[in-house]
Protein backbone atom coordinates (compact mmCIF):
# COMPACT_ATOMS: atom_id res chain seq x y z
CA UNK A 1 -12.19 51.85 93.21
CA UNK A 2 -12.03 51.30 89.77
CA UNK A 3 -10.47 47.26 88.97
CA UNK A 4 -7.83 49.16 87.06
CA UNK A 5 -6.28 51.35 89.97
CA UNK A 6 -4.15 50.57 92.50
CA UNK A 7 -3.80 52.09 95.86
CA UNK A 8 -0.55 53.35 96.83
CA UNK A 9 -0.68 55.09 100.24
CA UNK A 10 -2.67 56.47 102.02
CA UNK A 11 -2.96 60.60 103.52
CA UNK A 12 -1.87 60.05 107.12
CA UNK A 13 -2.48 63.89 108.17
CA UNK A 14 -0.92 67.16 107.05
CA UNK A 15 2.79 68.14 107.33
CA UNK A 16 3.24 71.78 108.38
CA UNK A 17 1.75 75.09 107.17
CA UNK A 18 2.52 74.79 103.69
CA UNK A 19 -0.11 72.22 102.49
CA UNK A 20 2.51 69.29 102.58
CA UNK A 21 0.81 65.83 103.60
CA UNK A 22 2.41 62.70 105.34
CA UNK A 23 1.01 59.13 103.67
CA UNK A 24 1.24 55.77 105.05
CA UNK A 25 1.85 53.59 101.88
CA UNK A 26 0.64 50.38 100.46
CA UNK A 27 3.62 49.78 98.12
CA UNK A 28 7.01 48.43 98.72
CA UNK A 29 8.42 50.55 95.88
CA UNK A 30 8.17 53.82 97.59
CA UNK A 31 10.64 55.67 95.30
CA UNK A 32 8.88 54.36 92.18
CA UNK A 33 5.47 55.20 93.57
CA UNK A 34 5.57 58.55 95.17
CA UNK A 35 8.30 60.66 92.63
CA UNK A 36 8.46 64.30 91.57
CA UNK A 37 6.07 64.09 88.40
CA UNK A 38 4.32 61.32 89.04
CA UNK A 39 0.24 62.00 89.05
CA UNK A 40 -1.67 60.24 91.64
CA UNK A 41 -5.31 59.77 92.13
CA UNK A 42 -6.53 61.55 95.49
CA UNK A 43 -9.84 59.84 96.56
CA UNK A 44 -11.65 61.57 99.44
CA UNK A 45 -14.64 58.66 100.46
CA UNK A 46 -18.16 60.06 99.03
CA UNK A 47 -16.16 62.08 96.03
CA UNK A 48 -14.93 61.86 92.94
CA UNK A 49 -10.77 61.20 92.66
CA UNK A 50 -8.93 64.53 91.81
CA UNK A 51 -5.41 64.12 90.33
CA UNK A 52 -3.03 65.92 91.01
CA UNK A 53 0.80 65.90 90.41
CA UNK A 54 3.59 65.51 92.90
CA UNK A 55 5.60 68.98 93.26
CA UNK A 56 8.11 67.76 95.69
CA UNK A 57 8.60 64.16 97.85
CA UNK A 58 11.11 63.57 100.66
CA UNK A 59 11.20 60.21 102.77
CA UNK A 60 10.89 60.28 106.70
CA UNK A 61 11.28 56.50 108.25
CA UNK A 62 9.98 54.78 105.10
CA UNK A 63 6.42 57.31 104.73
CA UNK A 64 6.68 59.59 101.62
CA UNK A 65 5.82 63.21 102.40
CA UNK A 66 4.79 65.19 99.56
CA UNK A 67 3.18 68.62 97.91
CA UNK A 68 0.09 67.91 95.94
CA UNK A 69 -0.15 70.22 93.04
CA UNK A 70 -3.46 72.23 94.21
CA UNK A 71 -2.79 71.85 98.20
CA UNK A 72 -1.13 74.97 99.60
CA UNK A 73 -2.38 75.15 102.80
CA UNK A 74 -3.16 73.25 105.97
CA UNK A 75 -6.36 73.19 106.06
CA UNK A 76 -6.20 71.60 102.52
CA UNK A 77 -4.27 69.29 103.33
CA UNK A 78 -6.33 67.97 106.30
CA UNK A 79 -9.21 67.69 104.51
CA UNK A 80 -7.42 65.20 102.39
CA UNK A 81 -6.51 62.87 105.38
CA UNK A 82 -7.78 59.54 104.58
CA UNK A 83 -7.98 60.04 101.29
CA UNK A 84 -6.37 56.82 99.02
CA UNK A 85 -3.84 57.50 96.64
CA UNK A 86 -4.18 55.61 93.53
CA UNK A 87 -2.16 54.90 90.30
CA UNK A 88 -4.08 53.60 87.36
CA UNK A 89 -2.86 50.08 86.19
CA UNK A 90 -0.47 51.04 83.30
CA UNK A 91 1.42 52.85 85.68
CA UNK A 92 2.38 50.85 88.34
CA UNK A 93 4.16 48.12 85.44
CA UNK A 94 5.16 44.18 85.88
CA UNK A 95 6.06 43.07 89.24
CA UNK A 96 9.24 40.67 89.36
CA UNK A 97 8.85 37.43 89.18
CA UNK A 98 7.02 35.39 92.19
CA UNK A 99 5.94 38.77 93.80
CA UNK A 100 2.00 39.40 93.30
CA UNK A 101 0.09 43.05 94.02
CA UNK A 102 -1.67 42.71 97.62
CA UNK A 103 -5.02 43.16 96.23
CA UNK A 104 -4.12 39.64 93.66
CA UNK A 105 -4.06 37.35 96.83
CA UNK A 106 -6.92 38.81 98.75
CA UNK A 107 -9.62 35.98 98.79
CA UNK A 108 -7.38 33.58 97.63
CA UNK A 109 -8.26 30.07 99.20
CA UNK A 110 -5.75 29.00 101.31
CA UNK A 111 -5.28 24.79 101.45
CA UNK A 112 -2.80 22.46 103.26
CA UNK A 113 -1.02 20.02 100.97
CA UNK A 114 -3.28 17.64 101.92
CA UNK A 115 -6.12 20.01 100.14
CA UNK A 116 -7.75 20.38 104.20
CA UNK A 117 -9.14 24.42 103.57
CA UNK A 118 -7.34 26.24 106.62
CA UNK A 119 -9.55 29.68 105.22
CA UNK A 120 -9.58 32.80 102.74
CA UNK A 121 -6.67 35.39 102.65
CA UNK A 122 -8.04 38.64 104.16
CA UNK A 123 -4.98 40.57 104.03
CA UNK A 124 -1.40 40.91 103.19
CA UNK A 125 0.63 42.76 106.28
CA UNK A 126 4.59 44.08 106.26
CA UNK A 127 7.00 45.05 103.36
CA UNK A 128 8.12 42.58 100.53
CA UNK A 129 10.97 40.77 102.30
CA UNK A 130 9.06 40.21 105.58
CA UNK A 131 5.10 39.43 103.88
CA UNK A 132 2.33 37.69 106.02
CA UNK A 133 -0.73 36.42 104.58
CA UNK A 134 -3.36 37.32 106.82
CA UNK A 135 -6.23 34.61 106.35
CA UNK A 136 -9.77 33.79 107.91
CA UNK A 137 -10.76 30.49 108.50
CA UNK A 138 -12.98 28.51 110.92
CA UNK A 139 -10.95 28.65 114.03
CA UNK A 140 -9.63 32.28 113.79
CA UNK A 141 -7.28 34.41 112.07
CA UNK A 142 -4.21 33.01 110.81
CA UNK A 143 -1.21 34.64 109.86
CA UNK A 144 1.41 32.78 107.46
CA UNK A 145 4.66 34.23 106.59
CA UNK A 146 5.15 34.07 102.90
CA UNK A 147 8.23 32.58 101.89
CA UNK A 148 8.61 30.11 99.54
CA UNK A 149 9.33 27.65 101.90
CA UNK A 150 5.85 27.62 103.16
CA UNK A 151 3.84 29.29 100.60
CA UNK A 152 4.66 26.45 97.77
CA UNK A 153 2.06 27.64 94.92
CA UNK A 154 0.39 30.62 94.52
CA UNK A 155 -2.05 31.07 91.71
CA UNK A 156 -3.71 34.06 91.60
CA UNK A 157 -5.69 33.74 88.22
CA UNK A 158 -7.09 30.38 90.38
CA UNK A 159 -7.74 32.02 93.53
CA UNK A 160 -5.70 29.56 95.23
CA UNK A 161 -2.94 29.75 97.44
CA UNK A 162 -1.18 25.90 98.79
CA UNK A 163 0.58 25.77 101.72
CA UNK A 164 3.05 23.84 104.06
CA UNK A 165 3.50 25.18 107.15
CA UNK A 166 6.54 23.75 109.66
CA UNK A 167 4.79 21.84 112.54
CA UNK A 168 3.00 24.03 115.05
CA UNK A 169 2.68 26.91 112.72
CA UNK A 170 -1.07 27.37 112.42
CA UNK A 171 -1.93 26.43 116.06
CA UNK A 172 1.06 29.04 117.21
CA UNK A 173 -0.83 31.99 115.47
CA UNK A 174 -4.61 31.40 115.55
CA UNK A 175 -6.48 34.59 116.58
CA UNK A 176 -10.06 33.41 118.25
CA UNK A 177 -12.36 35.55 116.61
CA UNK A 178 -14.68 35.69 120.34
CA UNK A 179 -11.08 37.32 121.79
């Protein structure tokens, strides 16, 4: 992916006859993501990304499904399942204040407030309001809710996240990685 794209979704499967696909997305601004005009970047793994323009969008339990300028059919449209949909960096604009991009906090270091290294963020799971920072240390997987509570400093550009999590928190929540 190039370090100026952003992925937005992803093709879940096709939607009917008519070429339509279904995409699980990576954005918690749906309506400003996946709009009537808007041209997306449709990488296919082992190709080059095609773009092509949104013809028509309607939302179905929070998953855009859309026409693809260029997909009228099916078969089409399955072969595009699994395919990321990206928006090039000028596009997707300034996030509000103290909300970061997913792909910002990924390998972020994640310390106690004592500076103890608990591990390195993975992931970031569930929509803006309910965020988890999915993170890999020496004892497992832990999973940290990101409110600013808990999460007291984030600094991207440092690749450092602080943290002070209520009693119990981290022993709660540790995945074993031999489960």
């Amino acid at each position: 992916m190039a370090s100026d794209d952003f992925v937005v979704g992803r093709v879940a499967r096709p939607h009917g006859i008519r070429g339509h696909v279904i995409v699980n997305p990576e954005t918690d601004f749906l309506e400003q993501r996946f709009r009537v005009g808007e041209v997306l970047l449709v990488a296919r793994a082992g190709a080059e990304p095609v773009s092509r323009r949104i013809l028509s969008v309607r939302f179905h339990q929070r998953r855009p499904i859309l026409e693809l300028e260029g997909i009228a059919s099916m078969s089409e449209a399955e072969i595009l399942a699994g395919s990321e949909l990206r928006l090039p960096a000028a596009a997707v604009g300034r996030l509000p204040e103290g909300t970061f991009h997913h792909h910002e906090l990924i390998g972020c270091e994640v310390r106690d407030r004592s500076d103890a290294l608990l591990g390195r963020v993975s992931s970031v799971e569930g929509p803006m309001e309910r965020s988890r920072l999915v993170v890999q240390g020496q004892r497992g997987e832990i999973q940290i809710p990101m409110t600013a509570n808990i999460c007291i400093s984030i600094d991207p550009a440092a690749l450092r996240i602080v943290v002070d999590p209520p009693e119990g928190l981290l022993d709660l929540n540790i995945t074993s990685r031999s489960s």
